[in-house]
N, C-alpha and C. Protein backbone atom coordinates (compact mmCIF):
# COMPACT_ATOMS: atom_id res chain seq x y z
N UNK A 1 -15.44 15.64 12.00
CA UNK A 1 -14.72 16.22 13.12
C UNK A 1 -15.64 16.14 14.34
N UNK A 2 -15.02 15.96 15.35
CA UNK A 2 -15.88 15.91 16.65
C UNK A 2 -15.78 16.88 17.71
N UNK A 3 -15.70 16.97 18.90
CA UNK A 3 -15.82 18.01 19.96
C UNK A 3 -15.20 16.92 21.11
N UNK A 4 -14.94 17.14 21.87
CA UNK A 4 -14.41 16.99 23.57
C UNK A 4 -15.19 15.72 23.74
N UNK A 5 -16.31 15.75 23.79
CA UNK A 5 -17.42 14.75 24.01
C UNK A 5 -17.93 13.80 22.95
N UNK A 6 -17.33 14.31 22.25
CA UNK A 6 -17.58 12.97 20.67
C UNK A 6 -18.86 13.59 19.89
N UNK A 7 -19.12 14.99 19.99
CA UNK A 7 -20.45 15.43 19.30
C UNK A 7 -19.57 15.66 18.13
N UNK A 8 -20.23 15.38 16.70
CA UNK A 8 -19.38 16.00 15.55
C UNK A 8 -20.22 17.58 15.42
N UNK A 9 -19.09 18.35 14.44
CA UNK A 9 -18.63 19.70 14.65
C UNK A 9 -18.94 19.94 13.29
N UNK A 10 -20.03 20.51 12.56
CA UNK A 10 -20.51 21.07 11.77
C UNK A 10 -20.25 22.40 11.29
N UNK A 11 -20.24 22.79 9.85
CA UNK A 11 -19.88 24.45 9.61
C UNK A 11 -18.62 24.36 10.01
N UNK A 12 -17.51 23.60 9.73
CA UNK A 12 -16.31 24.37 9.92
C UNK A 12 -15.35 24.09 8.49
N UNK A 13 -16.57 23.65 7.14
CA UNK A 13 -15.67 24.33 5.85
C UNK A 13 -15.36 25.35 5.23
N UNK A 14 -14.07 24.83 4.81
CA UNK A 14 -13.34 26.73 4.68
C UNK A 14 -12.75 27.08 5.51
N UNK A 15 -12.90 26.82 7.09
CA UNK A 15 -12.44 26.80 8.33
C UNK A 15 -11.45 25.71 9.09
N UNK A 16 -11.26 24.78 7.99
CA UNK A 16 -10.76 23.88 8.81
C UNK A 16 -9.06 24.13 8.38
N UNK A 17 -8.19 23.93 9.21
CA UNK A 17 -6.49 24.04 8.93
C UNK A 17 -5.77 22.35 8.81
N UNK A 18 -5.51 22.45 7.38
CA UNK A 18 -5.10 20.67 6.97
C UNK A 18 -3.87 20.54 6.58
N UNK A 19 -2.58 20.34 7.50
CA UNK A 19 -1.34 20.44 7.23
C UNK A 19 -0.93 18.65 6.65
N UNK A 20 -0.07 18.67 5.32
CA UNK A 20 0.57 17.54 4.90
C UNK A 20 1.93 17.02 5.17
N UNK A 21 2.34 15.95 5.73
CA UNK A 21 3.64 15.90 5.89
C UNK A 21 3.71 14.29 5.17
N UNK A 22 4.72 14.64 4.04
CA UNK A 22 5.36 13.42 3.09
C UNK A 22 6.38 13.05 3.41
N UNK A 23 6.45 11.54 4.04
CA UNK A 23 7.70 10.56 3.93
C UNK A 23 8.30 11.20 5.54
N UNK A 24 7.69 11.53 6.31
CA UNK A 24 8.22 11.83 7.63
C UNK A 24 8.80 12.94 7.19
N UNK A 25 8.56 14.15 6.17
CA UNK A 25 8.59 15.62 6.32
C UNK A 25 8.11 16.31 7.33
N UNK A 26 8.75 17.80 7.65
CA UNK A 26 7.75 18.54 8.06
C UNK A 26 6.49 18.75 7.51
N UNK A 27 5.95 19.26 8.55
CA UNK A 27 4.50 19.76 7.91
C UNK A 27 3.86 20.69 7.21
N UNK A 28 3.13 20.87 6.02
CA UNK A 28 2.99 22.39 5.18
C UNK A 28 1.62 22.26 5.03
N UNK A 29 1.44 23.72 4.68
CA UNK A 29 -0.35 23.78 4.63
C UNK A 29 -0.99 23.11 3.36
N UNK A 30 -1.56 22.85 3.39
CA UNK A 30 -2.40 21.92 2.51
C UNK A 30 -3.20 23.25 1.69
N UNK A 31 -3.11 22.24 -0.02
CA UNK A 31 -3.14 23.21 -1.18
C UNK A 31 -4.39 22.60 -1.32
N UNK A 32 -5.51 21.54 -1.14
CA UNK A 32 -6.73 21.29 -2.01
C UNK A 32 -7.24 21.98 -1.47
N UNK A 33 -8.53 21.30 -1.93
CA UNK A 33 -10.46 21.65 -1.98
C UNK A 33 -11.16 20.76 -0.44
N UNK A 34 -11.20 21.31 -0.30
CA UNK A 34 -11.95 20.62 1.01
C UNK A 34 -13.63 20.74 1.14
N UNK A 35 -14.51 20.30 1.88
CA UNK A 35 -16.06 20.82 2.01
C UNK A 35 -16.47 19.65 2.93
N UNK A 36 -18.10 20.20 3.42
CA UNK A 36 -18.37 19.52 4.32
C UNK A 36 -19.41 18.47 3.83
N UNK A 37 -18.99 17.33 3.93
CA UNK A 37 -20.22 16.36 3.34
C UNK A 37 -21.87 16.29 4.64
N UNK A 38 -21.68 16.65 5.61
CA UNK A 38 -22.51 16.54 6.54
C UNK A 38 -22.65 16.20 7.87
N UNK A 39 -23.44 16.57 9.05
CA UNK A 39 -23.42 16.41 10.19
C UNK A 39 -21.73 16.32 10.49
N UNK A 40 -21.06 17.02 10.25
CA UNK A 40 -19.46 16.62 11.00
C UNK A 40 -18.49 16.12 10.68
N UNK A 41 -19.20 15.51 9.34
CA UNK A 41 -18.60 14.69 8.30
C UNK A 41 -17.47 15.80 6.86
N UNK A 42 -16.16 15.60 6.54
CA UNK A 42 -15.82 16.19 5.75
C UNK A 42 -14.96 15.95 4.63
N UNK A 43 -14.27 16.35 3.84
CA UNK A 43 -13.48 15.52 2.74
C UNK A 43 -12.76 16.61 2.43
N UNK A 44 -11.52 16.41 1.90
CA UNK A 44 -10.51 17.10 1.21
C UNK A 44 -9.67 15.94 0.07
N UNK A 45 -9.67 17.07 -0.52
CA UNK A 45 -9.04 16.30 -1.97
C UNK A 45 -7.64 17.02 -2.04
N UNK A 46 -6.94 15.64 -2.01
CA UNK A 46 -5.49 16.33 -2.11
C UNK A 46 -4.71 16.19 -3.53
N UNK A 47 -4.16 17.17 -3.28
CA UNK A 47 -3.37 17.86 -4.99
C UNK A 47 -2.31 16.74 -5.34
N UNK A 48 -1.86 16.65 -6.82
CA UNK A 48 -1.41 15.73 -7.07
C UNK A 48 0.33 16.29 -6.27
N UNK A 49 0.73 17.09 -6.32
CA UNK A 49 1.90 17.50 -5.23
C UNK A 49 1.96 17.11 -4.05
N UNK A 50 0.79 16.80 -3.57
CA UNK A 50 0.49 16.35 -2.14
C UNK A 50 0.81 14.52 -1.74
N UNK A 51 0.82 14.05 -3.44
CA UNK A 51 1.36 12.36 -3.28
C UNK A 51 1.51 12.05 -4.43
N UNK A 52 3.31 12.82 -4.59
CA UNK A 52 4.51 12.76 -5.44
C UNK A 52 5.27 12.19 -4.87
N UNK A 53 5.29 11.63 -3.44
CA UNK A 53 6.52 11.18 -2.71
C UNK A 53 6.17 9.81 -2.14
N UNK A 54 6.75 8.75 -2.47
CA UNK A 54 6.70 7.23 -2.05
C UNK A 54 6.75 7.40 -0.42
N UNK A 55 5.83 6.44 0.13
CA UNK A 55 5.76 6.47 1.41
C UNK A 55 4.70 7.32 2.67
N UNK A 56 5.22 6.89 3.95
CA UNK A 56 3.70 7.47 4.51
C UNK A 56 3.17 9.19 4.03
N UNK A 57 1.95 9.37 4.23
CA UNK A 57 1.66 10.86 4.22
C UNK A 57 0.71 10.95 5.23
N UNK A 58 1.08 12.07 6.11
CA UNK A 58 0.41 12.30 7.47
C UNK A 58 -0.45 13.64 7.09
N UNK A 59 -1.73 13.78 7.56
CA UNK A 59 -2.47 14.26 7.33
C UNK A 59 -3.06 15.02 8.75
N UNK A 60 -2.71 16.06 9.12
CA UNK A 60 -3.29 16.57 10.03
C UNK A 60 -4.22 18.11 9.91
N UNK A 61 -5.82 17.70 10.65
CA UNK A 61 -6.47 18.42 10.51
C UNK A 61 -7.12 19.23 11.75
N UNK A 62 -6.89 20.23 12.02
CA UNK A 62 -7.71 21.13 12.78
C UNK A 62 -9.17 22.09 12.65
N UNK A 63 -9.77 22.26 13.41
CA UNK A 63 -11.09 23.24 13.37
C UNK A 63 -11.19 23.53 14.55
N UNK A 64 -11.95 25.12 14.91
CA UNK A 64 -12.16 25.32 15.81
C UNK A 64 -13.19 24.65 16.73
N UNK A 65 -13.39 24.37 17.85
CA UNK A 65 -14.06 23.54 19.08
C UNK A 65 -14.60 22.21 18.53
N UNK A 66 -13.03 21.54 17.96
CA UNK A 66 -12.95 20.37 17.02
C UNK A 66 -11.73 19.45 17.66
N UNK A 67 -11.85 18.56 18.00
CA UNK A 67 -10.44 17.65 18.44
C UNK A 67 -9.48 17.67 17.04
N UNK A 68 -8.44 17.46 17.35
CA UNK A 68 -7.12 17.44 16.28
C UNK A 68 -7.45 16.23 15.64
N UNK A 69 -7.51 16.05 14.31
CA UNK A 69 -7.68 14.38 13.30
C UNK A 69 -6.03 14.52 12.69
N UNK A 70 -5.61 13.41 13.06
CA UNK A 70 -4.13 12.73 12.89
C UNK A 70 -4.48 11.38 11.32
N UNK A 71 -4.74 11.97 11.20
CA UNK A 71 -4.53 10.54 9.59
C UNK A 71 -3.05 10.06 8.84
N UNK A 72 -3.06 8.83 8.37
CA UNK A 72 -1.84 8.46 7.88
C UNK A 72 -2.45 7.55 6.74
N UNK A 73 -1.49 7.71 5.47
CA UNK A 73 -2.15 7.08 4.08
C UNK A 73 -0.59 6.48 4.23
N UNK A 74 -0.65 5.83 2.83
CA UNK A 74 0.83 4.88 2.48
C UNK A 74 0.41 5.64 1.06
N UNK A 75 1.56 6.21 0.67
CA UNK A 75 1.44 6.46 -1.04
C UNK A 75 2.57 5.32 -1.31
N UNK A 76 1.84 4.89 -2.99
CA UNK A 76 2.27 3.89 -3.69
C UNK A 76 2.81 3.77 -5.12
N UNK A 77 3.32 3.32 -5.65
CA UNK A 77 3.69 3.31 -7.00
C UNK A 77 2.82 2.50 -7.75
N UNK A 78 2.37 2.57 -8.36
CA UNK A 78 1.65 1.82 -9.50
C UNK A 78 1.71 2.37 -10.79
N UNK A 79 1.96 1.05 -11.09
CA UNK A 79 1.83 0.87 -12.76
C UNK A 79 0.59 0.00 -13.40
N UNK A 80 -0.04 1.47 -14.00
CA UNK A 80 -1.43 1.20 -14.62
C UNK A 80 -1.33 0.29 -15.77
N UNK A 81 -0.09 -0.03 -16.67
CA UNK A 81 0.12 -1.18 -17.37
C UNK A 81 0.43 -2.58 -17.20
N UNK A 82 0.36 -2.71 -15.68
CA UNK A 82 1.07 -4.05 -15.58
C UNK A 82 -0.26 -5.10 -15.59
N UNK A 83 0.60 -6.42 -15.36
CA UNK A 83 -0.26 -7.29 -15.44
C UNK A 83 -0.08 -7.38 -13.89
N UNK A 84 -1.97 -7.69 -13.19
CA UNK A 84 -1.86 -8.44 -11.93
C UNK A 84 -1.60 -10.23 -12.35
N UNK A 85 -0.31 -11.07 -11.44
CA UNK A 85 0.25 -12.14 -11.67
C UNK A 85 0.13 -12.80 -10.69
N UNK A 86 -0.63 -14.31 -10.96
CA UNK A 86 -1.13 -15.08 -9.47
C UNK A 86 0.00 -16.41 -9.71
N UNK A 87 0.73 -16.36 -8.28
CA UNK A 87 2.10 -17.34 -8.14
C UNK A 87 1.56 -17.15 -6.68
N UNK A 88 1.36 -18.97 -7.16
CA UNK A 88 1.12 -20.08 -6.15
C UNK A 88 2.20 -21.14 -5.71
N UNK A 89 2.07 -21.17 -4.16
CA UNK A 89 2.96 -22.38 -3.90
C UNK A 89 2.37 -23.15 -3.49
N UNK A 90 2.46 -24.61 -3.85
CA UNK A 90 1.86 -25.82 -3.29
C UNK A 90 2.96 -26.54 -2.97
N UNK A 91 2.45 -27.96 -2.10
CA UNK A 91 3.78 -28.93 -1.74
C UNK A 91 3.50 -29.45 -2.49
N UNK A 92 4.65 -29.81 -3.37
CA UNK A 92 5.10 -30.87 -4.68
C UNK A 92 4.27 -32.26 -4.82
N UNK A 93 4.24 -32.86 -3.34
CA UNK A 93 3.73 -34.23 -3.50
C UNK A 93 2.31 -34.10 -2.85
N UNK A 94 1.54 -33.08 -1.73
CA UNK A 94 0.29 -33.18 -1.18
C UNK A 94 -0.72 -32.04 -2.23
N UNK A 95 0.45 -31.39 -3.05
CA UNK A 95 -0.54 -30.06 -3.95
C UNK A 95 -1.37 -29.13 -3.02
N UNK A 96 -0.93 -29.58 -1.52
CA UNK A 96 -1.40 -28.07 -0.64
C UNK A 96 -1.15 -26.99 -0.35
N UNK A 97 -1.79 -25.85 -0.40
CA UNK A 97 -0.99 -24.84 -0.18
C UNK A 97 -0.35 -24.18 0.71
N UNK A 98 0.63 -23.26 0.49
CA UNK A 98 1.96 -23.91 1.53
C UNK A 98 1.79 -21.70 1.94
N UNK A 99 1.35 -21.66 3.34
CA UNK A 99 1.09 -20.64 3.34
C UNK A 99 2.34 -19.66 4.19
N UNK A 100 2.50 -18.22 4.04
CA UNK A 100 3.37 -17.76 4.84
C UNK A 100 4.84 -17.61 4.35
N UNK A 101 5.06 -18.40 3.11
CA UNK A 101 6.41 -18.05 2.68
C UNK A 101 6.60 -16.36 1.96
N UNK A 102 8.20 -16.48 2.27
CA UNK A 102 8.43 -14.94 1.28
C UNK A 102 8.53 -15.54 0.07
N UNK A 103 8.45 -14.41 -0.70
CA UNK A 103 8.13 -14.89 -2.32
C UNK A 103 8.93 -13.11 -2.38
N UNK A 104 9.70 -13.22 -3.62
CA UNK A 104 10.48 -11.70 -3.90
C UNK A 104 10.63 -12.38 -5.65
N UNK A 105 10.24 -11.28 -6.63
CA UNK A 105 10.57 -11.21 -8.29
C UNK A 105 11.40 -10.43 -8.28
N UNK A 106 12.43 -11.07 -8.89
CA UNK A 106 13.37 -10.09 -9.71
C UNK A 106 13.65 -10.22 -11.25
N UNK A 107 14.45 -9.04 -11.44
CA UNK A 107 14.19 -9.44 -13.21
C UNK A 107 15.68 -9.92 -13.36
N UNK A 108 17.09 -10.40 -12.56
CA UNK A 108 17.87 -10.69 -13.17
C UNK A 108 18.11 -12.41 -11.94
N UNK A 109 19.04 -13.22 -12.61
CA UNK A 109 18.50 -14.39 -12.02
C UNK A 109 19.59 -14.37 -10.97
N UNK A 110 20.80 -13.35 -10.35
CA UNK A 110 21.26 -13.69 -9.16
C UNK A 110 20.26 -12.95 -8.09
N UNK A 111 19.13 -12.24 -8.47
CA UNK A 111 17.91 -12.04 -7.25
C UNK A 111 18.63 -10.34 -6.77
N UNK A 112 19.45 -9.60 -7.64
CA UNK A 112 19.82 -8.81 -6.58
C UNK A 112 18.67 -7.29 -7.41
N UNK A 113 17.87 -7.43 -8.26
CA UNK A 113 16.78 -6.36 -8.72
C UNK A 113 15.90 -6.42 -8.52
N UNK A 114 15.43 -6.73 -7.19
CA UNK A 114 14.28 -7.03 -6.45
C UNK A 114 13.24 -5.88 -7.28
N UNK A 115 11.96 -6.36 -7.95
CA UNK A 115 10.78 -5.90 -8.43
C UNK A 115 9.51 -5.94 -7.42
N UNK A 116 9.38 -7.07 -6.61
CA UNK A 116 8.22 -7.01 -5.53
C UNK A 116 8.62 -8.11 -4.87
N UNK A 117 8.02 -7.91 -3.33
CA UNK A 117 8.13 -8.66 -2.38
C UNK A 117 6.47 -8.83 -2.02
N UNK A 118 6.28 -9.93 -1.25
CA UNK A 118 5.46 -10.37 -0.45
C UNK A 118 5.33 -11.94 -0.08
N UNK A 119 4.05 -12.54 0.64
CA UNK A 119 4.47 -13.11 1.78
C UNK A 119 2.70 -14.42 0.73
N UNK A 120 3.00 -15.66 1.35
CA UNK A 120 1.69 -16.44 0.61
C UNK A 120 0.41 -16.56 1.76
N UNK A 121 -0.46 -16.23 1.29
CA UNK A 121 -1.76 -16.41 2.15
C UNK A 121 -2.24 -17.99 2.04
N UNK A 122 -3.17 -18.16 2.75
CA UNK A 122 -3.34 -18.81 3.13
C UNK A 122 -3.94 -20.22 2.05
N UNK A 123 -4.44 -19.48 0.78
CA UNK A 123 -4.24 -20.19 -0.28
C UNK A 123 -3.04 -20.79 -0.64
N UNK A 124 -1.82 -19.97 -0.67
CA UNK A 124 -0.30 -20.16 -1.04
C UNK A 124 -0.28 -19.43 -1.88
N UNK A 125 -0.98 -18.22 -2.20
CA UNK A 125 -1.00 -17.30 -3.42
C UNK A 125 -0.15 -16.27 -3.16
N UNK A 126 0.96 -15.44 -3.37
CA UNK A 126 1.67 -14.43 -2.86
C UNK A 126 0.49 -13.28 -3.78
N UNK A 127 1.15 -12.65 -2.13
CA UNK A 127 0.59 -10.80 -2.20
C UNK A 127 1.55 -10.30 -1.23
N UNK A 128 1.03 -8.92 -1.30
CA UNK A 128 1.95 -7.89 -0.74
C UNK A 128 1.39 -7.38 0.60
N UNK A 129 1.45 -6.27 0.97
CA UNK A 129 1.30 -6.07 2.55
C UNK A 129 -0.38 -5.52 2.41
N UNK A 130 -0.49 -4.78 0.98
CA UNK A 130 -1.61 -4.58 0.90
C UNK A 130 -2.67 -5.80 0.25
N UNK A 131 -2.39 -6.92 0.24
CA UNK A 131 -3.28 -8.42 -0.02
C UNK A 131 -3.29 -8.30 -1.56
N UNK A 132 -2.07 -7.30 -2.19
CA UNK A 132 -2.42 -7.39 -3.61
C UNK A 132 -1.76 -8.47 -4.31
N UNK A 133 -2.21 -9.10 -5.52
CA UNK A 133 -1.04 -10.29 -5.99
C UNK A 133 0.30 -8.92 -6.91
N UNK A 134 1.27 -9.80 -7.72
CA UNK A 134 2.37 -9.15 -8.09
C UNK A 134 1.58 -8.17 -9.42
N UNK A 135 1.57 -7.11 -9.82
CA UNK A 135 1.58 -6.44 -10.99
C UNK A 135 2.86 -6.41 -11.64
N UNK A 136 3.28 -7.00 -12.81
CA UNK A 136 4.14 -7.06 -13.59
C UNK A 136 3.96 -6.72 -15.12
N UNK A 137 5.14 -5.63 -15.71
CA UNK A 137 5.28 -5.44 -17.06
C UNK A 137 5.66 -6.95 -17.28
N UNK A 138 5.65 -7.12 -18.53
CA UNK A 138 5.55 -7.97 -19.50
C UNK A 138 6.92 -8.14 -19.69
N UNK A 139 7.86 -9.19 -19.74
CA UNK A 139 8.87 -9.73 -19.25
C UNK A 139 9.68 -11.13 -18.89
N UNK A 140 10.50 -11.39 -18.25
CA UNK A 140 11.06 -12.72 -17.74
C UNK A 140 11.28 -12.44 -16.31
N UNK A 141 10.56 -12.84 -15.39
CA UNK A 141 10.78 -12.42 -14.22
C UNK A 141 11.55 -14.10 -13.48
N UNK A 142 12.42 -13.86 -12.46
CA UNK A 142 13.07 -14.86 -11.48
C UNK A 142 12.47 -14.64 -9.99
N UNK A 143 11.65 -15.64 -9.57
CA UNK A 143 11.03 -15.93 -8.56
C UNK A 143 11.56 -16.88 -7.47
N UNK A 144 11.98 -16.25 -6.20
CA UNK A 144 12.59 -16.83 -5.23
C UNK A 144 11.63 -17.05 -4.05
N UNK A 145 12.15 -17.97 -3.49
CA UNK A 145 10.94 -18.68 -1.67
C UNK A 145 11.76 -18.99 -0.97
N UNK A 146 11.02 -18.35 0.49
CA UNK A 146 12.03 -18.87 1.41
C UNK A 146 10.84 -19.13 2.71
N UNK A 147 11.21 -19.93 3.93
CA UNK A 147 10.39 -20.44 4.67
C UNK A 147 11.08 -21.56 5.62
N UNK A 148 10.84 -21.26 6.98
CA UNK A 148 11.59 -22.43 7.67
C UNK A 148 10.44 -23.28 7.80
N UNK A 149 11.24 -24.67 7.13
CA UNK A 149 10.79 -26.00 7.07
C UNK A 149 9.90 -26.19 5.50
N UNK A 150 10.41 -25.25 5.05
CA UNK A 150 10.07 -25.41 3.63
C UNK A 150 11.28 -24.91 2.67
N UNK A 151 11.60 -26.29 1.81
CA UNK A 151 12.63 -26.24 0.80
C UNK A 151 11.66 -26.21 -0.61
N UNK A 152 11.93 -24.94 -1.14
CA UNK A 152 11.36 -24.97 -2.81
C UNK A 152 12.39 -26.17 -3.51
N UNK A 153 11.65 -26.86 -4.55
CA UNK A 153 12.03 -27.56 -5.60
C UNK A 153 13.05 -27.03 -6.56
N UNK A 154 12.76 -25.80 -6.76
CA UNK A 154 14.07 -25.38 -7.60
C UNK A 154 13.93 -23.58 -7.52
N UNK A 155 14.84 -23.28 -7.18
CA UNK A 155 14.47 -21.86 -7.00
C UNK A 155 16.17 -20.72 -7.55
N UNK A 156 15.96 -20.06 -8.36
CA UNK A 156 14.84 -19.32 -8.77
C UNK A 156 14.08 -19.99 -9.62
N UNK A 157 12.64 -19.30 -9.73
CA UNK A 157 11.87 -20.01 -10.71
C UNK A 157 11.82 -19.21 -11.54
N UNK A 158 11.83 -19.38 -13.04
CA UNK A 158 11.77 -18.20 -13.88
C UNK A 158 10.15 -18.40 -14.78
N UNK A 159 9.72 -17.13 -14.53
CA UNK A 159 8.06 -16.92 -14.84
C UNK A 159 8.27 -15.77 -16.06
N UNK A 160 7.35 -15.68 -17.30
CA UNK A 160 7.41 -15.36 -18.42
C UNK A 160 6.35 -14.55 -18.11
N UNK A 161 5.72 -13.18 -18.01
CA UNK A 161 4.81 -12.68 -18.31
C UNK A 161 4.53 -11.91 -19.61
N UNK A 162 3.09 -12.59 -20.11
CA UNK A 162 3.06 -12.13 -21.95
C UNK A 162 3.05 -10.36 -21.67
C-alpha cells in the first residue's frame, strides 16, 4: 500500500478494509487472513467462497493514509484431471505454421458443445487467452478452424484423447 506520494504504508495489518466483488457483484467484506509481508508490502488469502463464481473478481482494498488498491483476478474452471493437448496447424504443402486462427473443441461433430476456444500462436499451436494449450478429459473431441485466407483441409477434425 502506498500514501499520496508513492511512500508505502506500513502497520496497517488487521487494519486494512478488503471488499470482494464476484462476476460484477456488489461488493462484501472480505472473510480471509490477511498480514503484512513488509515495508508496505501485504497479502490476503482469499476463502474458497471468495472464488466459487466463474469470472472477474474485483478486489478492493483500503487503509488508513493509504491510496485505494483496485485489483481484478479472472477466476477459472479447471480440471485437475485433464490432459494438457497440443493441436497444431501447419499449411498442408509448406508445413508452416499458420498463426492466428480460431481453433474451438467440441465433443459433438455439428460443433454446437463448444468445450474450449482459442486462437494459434505464432508456432500454430492453439491456446487460450491465458497462452494455455487445450486441457481435455479423455474422449473424442471435433476440432474446428477458421481464418481469413485460410481454408482447413477438412474440418471438423476429430482428435481422440487417451
Amino acid at each position: 500500500m502506498i500514501d499520496s506520494l508513492g511512500i508505502e504504508v506500513a502497520g496497517l495489518v488487521g487494519a486494512l478494509t478488503i471488499e470482494i466483488s464476484k462476476a460484477g457483484g456488489a461488493f462484501a467484506p472480505a472473510a480471509g487472513a490477511q498480514g503484512e509481508i513488509g515495508d508496505g508490502w501485504y497479502y490476503y488469502d482469499l476463502t474458497a467462497g471468495e472464488v466459487d463464481t466463474l469470472g472477474p473478481l474485483s478486489v478492493k482494498v483500503e487503509g488508513a493514509g493509504a491510496l485505494q488498491q483496485n485489483l481484478e483476478y479472472i477466476v477459472l474452471s479447471r480440471n485437475v484431471g485433464c490432459t494438457p493437448y497440443t493441436y497444431t496447424i501447419t499449411d498442408s504443402v509448406t508445413l508452416n505454421p499458420i498463426p492466428d486462427v480460431q481453433v474451438w473443441f467440441s465433443t459433438d461433430v455439428a460443433g454446437a458443445n463448444t468445450v474450449w476456444t482459442g486462437f494459434t500462436d505464432a508456432f500454430g499451436v492453439a491456446r487460450d487467452a491465458n497462452a494455455n494449450r487445450p486441457c481435455l478429459d479423455a474422449g473424442t473431441y471435433f476440432v474446428w478452424a477458421q481464418r481469413v485466407g485460410y481454408t482447413p483441409d477438412a474440418f471438423p477434425d476429430t482428435e481422440v484423447i487417451p
